[in-house]
N, C-alpha and C. Protein backbone atom coordinates (compact mmCIF):
# COMPACT_ATOMS: atom_id res chain seq x y z
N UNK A 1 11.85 -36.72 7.90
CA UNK A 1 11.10 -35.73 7.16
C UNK A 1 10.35 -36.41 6.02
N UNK A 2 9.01 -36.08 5.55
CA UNK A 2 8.16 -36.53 5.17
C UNK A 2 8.62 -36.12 3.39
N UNK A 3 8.70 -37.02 2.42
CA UNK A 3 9.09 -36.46 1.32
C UNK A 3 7.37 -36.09 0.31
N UNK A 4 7.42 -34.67 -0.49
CA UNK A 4 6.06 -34.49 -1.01
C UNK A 4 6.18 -35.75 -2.52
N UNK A 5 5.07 -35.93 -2.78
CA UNK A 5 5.07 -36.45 -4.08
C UNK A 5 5.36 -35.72 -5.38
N UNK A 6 6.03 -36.38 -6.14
CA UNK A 6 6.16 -36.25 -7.17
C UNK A 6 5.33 -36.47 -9.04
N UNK A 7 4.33 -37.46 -8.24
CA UNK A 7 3.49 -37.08 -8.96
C UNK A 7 2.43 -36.26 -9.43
N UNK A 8 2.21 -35.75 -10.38
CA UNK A 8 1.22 -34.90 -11.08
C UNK A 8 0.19 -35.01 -10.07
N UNK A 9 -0.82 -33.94 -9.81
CA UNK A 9 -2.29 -33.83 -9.17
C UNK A 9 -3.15 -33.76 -10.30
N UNK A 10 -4.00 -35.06 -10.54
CA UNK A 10 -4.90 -35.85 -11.52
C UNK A 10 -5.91 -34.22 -12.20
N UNK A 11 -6.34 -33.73 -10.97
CA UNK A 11 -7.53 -32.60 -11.19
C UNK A 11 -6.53 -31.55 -11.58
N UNK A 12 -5.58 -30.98 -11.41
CA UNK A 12 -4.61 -29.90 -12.13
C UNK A 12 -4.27 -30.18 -13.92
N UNK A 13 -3.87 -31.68 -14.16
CA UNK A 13 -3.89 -32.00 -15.01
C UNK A 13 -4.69 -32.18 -15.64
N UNK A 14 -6.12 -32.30 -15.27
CA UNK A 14 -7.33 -32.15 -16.33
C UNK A 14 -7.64 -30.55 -16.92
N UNK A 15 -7.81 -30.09 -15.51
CA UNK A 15 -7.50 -28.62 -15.69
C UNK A 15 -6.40 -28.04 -16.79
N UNK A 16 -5.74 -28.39 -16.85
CA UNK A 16 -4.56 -28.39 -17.91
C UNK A 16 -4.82 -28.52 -19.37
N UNK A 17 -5.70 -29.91 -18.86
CA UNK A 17 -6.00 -30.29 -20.58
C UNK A 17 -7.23 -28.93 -21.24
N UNK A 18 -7.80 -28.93 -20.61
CA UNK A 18 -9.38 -28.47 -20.34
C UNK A 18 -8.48 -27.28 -21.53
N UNK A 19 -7.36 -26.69 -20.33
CA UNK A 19 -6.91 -24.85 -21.06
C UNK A 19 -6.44 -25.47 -22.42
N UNK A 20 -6.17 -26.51 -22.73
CA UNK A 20 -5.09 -27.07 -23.77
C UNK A 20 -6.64 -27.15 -25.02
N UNK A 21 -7.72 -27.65 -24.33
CA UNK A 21 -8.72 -28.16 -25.94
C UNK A 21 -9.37 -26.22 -25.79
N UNK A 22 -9.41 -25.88 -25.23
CA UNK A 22 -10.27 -24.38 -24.67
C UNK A 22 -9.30 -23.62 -26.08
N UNK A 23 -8.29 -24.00 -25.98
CA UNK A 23 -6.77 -23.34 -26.77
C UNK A 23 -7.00 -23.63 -28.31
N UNK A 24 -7.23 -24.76 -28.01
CA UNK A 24 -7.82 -25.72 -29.73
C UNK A 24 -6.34 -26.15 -29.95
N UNK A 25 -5.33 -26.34 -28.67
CA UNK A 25 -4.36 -27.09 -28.86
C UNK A 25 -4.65 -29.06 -28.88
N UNK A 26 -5.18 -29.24 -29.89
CA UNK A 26 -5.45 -30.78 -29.09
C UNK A 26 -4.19 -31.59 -29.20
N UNK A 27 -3.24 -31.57 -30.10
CA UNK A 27 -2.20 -32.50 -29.32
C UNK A 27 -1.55 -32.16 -28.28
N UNK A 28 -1.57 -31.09 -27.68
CA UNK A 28 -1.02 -30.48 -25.85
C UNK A 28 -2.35 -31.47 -25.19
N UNK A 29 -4.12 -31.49 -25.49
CA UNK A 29 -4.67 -32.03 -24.83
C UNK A 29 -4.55 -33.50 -24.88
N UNK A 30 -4.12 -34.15 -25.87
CA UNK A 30 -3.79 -35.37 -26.21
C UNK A 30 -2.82 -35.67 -25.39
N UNK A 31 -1.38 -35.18 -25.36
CA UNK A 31 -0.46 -35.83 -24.69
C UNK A 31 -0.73 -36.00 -22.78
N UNK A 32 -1.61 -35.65 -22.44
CA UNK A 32 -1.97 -36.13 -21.23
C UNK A 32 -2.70 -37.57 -21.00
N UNK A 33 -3.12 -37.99 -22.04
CA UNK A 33 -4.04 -39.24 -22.08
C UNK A 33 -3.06 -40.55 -22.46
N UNK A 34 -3.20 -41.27 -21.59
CA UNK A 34 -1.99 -42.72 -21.96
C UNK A 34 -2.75 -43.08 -22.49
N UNK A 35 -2.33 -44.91 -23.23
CA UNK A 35 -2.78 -45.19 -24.55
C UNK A 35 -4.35 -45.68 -24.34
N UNK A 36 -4.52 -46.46 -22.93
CA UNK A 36 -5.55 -46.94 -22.70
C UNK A 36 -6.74 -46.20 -22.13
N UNK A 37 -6.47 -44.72 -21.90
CA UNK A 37 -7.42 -44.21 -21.29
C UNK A 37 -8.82 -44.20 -22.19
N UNK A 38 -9.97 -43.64 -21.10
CA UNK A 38 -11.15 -44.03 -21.68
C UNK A 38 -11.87 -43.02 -20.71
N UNK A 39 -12.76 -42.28 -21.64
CA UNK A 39 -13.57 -41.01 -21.62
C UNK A 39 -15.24 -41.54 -21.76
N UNK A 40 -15.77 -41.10 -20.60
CA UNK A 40 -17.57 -41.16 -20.50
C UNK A 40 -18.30 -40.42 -20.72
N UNK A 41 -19.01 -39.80 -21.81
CA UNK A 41 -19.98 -39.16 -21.59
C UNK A 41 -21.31 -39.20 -21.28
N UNK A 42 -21.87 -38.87 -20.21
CA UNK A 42 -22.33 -39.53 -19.11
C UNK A 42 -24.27 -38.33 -20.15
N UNK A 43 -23.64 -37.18 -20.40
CA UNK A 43 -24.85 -36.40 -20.79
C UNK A 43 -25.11 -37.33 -22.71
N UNK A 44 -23.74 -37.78 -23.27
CA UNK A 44 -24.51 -38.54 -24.51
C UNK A 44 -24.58 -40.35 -24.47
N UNK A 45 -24.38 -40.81 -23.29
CA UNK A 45 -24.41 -42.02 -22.84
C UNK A 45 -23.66 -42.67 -24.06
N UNK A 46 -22.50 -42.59 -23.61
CA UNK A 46 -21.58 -42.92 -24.63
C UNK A 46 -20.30 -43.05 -24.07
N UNK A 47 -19.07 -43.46 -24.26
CA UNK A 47 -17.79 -43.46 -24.33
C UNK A 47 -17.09 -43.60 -25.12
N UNK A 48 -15.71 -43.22 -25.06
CA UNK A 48 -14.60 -43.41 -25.85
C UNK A 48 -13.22 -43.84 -25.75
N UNK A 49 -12.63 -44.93 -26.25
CA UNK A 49 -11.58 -46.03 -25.66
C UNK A 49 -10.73 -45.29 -26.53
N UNK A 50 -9.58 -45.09 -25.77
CA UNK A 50 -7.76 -44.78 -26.43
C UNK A 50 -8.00 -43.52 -26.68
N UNK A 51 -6.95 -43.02 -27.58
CA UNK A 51 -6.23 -41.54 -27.77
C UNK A 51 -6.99 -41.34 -28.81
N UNK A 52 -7.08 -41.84 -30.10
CA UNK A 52 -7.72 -41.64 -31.09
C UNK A 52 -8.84 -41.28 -31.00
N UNK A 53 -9.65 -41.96 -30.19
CA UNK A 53 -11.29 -41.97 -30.12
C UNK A 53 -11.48 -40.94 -29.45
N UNK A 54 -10.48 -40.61 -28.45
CA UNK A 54 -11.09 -39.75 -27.60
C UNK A 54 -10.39 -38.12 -28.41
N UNK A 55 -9.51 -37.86 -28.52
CA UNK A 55 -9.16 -36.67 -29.85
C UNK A 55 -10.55 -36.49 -30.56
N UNK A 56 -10.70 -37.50 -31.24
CA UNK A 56 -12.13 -37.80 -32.55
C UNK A 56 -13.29 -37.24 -31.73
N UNK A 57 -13.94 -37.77 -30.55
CA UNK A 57 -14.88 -36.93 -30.39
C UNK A 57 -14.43 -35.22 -29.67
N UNK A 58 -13.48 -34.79 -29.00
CA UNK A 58 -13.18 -33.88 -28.85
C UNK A 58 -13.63 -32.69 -30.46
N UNK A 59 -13.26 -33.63 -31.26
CA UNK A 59 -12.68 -32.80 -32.75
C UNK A 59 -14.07 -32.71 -32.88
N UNK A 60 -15.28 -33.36 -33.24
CA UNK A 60 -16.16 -33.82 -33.59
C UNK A 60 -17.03 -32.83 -32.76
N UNK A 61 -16.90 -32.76 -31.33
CA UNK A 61 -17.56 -31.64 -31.13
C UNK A 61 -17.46 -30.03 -30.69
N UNK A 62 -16.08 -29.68 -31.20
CA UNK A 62 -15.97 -28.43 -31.80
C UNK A 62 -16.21 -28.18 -32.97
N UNK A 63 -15.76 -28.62 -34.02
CA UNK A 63 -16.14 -28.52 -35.00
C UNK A 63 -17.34 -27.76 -35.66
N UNK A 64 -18.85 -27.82 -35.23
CA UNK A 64 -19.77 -26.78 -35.87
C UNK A 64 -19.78 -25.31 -35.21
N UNK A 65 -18.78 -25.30 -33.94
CA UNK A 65 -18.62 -23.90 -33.53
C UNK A 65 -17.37 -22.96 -34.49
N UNK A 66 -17.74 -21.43 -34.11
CA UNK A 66 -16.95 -20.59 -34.37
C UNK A 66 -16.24 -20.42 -32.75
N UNK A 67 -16.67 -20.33 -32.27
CA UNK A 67 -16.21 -20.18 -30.59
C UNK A 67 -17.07 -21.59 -29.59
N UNK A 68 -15.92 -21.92 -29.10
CA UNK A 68 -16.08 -23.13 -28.25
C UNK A 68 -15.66 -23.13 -27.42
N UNK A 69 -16.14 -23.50 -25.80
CA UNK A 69 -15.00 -23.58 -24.85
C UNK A 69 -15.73 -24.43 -24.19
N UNK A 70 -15.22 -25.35 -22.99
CA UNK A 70 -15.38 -26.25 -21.89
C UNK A 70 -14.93 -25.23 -20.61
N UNK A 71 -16.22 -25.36 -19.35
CA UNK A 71 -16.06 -24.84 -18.01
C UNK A 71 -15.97 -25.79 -16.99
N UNK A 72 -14.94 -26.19 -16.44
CA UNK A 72 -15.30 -26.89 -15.33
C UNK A 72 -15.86 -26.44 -13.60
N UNK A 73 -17.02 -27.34 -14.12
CA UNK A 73 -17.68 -26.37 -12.51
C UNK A 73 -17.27 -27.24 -11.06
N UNK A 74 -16.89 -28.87 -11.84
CA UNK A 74 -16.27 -29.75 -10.55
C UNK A 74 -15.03 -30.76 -11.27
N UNK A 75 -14.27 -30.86 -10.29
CA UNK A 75 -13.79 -32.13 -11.25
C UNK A 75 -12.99 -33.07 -9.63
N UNK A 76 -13.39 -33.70 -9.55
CA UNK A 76 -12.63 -34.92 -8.19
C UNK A 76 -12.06 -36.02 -8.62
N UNK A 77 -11.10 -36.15 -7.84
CA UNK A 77 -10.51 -36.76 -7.90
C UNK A 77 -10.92 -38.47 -7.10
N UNK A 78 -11.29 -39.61 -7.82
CA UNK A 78 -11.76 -40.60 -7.12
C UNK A 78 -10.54 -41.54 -7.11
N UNK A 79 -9.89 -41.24 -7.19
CA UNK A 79 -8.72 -42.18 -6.72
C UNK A 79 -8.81 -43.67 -8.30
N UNK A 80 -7.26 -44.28 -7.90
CA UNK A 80 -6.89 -45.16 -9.05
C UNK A 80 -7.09 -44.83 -10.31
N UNK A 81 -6.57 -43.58 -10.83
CA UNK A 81 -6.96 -42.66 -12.05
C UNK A 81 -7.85 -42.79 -12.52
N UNK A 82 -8.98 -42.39 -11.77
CA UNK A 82 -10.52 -42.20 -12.34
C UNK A 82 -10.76 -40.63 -11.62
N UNK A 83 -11.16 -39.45 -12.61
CA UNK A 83 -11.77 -38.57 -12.14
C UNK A 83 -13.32 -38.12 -12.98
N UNK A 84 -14.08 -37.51 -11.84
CA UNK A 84 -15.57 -37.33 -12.25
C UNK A 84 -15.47 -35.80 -12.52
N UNK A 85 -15.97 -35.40 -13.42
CA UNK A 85 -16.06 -34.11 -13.82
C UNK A 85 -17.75 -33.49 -14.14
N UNK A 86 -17.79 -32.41 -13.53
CA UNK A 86 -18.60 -31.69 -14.22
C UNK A 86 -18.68 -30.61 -14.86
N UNK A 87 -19.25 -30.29 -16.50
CA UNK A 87 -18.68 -29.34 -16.94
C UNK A 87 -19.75 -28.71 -18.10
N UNK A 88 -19.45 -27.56 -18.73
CA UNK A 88 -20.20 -26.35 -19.24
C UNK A 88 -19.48 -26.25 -20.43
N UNK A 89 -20.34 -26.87 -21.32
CA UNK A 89 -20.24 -26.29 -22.66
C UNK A 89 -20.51 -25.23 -23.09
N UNK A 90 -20.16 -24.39 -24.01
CA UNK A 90 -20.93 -23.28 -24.38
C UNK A 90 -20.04 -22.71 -25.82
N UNK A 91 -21.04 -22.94 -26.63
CA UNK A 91 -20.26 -22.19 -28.35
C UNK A 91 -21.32 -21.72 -29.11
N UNK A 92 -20.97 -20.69 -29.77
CA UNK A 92 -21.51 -20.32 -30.85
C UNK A 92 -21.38 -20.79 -32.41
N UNK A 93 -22.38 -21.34 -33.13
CA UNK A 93 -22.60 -22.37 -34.17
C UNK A 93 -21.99 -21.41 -35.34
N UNK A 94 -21.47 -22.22 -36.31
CA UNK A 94 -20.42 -21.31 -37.20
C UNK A 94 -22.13 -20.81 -38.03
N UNK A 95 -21.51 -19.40 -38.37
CA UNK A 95 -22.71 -18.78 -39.04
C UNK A 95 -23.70 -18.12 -37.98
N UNK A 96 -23.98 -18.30 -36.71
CA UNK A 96 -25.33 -18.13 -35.57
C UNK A 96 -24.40 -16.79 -34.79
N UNK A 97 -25.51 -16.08 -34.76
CA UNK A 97 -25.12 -14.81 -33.70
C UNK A 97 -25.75 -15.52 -32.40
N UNK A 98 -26.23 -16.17 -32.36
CA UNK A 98 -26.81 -17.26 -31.28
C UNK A 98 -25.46 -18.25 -30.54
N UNK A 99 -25.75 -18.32 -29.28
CA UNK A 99 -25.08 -19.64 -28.43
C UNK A 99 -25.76 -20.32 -27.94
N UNK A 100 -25.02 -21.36 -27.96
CA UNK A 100 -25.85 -22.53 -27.61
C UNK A 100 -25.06 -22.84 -26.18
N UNK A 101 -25.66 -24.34 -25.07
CA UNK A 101 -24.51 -24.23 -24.09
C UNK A 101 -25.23 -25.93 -23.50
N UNK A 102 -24.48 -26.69 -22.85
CA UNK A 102 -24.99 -28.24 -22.13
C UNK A 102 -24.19 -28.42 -20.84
């Protein structure tokens, strides 16, 4: 009999995090990230190495919202813990009856 794995499913766990920063829990979204992980942002051609950096821009860009959230419209799984995501910003700027969204 075939035993299932026991490890975590990479895209559930992003998903996870996603509800965890959506929450404005960021150390629940933090504790998913080991020490070396490293975050691309592919729309500000940029990245971010380790836990710190990557918290920091998380923080960095909620921050001018009153309401903030992240949508994921894809997220795959490419194998050797690398996943590609695509996703939907959308907040309203503290002070703006206006939203903004990327």
């Amino acid at each position: 009999m075939l035993e299932e794995s026991t490890a975590p499913d990479p895209v559930e766990l992003a998903r996870r995090v996603l509800d965890a920063f959506n929450g404005g829990d960021f150390d629940a979204a933090m504790s998913f990230y080991g020490p070396d992980a490293f975050v691309e942002s592919m729309g500000m051609l940029t990245g971010f190495e380790g836990v710190a950096a990557i918290r920091g821009f998380f923080e960095d860009m909620q921050r001018p919202y009153e309401e903030w959230e992240v949508e994921a419209e894809e997220i795959l799984d490419l194998g050797n813990g690398v996943l590609f995501g695509v996703f939907l910003q959308q907040g309203r700027p503290v002070g703006s009856n206006g939203r903004v969204e990327m």
